[in-house]
Protein backbone atom coordinates (compact mmCIF):
# COMPACT_ATOMS: atom_id res chain seq x y z
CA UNK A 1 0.00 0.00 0.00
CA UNK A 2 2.63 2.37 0.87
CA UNK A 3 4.35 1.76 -2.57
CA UNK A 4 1.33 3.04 -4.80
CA UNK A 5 1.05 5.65 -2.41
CA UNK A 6 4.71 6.88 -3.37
CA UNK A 7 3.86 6.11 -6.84
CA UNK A 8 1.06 8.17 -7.15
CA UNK A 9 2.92 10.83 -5.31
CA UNK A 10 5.75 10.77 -7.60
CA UNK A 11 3.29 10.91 -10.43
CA UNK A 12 1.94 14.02 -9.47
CA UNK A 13 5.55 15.61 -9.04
CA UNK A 14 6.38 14.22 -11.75
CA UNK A 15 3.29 15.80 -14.58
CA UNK A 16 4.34 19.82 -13.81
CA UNK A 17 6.49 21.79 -15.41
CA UNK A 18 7.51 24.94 -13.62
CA UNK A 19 7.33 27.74 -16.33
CA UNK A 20 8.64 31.41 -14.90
CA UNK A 21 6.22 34.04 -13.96
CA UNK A 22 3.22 30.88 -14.08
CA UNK A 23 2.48 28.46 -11.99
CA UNK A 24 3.01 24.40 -12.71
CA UNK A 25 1.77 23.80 -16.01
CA UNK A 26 0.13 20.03 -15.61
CA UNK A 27 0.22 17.38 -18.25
CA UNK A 28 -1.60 14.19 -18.27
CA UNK A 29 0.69 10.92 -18.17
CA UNK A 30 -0.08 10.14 -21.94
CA UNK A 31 1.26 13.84 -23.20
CA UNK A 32 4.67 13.29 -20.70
CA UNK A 33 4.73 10.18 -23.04
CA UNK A 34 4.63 12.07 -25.99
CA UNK A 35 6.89 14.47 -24.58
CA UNK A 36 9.41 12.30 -23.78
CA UNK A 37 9.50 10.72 -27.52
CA UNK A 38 9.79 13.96 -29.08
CA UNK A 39 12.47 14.85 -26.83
CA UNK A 40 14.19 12.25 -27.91
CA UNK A 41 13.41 12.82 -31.51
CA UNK A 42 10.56 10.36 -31.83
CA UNK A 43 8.66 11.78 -35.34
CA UNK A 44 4.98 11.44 -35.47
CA UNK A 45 5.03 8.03 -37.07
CA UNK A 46 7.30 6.66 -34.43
CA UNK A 47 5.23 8.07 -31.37
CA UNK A 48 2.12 6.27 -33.47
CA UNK A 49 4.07 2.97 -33.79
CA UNK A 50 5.47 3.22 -30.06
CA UNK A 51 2.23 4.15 -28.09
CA UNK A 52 -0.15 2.17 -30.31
CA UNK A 53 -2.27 5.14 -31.22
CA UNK A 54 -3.60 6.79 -34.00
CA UNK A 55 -1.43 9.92 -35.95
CA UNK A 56 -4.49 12.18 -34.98
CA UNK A 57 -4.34 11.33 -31.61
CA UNK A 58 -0.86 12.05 -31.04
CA UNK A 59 -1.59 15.70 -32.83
CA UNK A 60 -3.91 16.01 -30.50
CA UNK A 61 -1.17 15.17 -27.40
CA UNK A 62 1.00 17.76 -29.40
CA UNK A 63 -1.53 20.56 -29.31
CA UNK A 64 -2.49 20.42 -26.02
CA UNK A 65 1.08 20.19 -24.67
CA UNK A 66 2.04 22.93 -26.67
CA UNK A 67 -1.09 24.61 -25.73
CA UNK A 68 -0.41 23.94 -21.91
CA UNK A 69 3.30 25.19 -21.86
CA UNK A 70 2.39 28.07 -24.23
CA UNK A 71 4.99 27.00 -26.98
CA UNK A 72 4.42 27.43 -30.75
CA UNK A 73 6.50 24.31 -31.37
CA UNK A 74 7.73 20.93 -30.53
CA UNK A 75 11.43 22.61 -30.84
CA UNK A 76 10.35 25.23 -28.60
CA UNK A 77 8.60 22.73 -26.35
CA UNK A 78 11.39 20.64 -26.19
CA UNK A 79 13.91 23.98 -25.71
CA UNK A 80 12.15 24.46 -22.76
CA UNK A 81 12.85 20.73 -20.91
CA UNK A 82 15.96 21.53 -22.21
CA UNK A 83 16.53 24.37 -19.47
């Protein structure tokens, strides 16, 4: 019990990103997914083959973590990890 407790905790930590002069920005575990593979260069046809989704659903992921960090690209997106 106490391990999915700290699991769930470190979850939480885990899906914000501190952005200056905002609070946390939260992302869903899915979008940290996505995240993740386009940090590490993962195109949209890899992240579909990877996470067993569709292309549109992974644009969606995109938008709305681009839309939730306030970033008018992946590059910029990922830019901002970066720091």
């Amino acid at each position: 019990m106490t391990l999915l407790i700290e699991e769930f905790r470190e979850r939480r930590r885990r899906s914000r990103i501190p952005l200056r002069d905002r609070r946390g920005v939260e992302l869903t575990d899915r979008q940290w997914e996505v995240l993740e593979l386009m940090r590490n260069g993962a195109s949209t046809e890899e992240i579909v083959a990877r996470l067993f989704i569709s292309r549109v659903t992974v644009r969606t992921h995109v938008s709305a973590i681009l839309r939730k960090l306030h970033m008018p690209t992946r590059e910029a997106a990922i830019e901002l990890l970066e720091r």
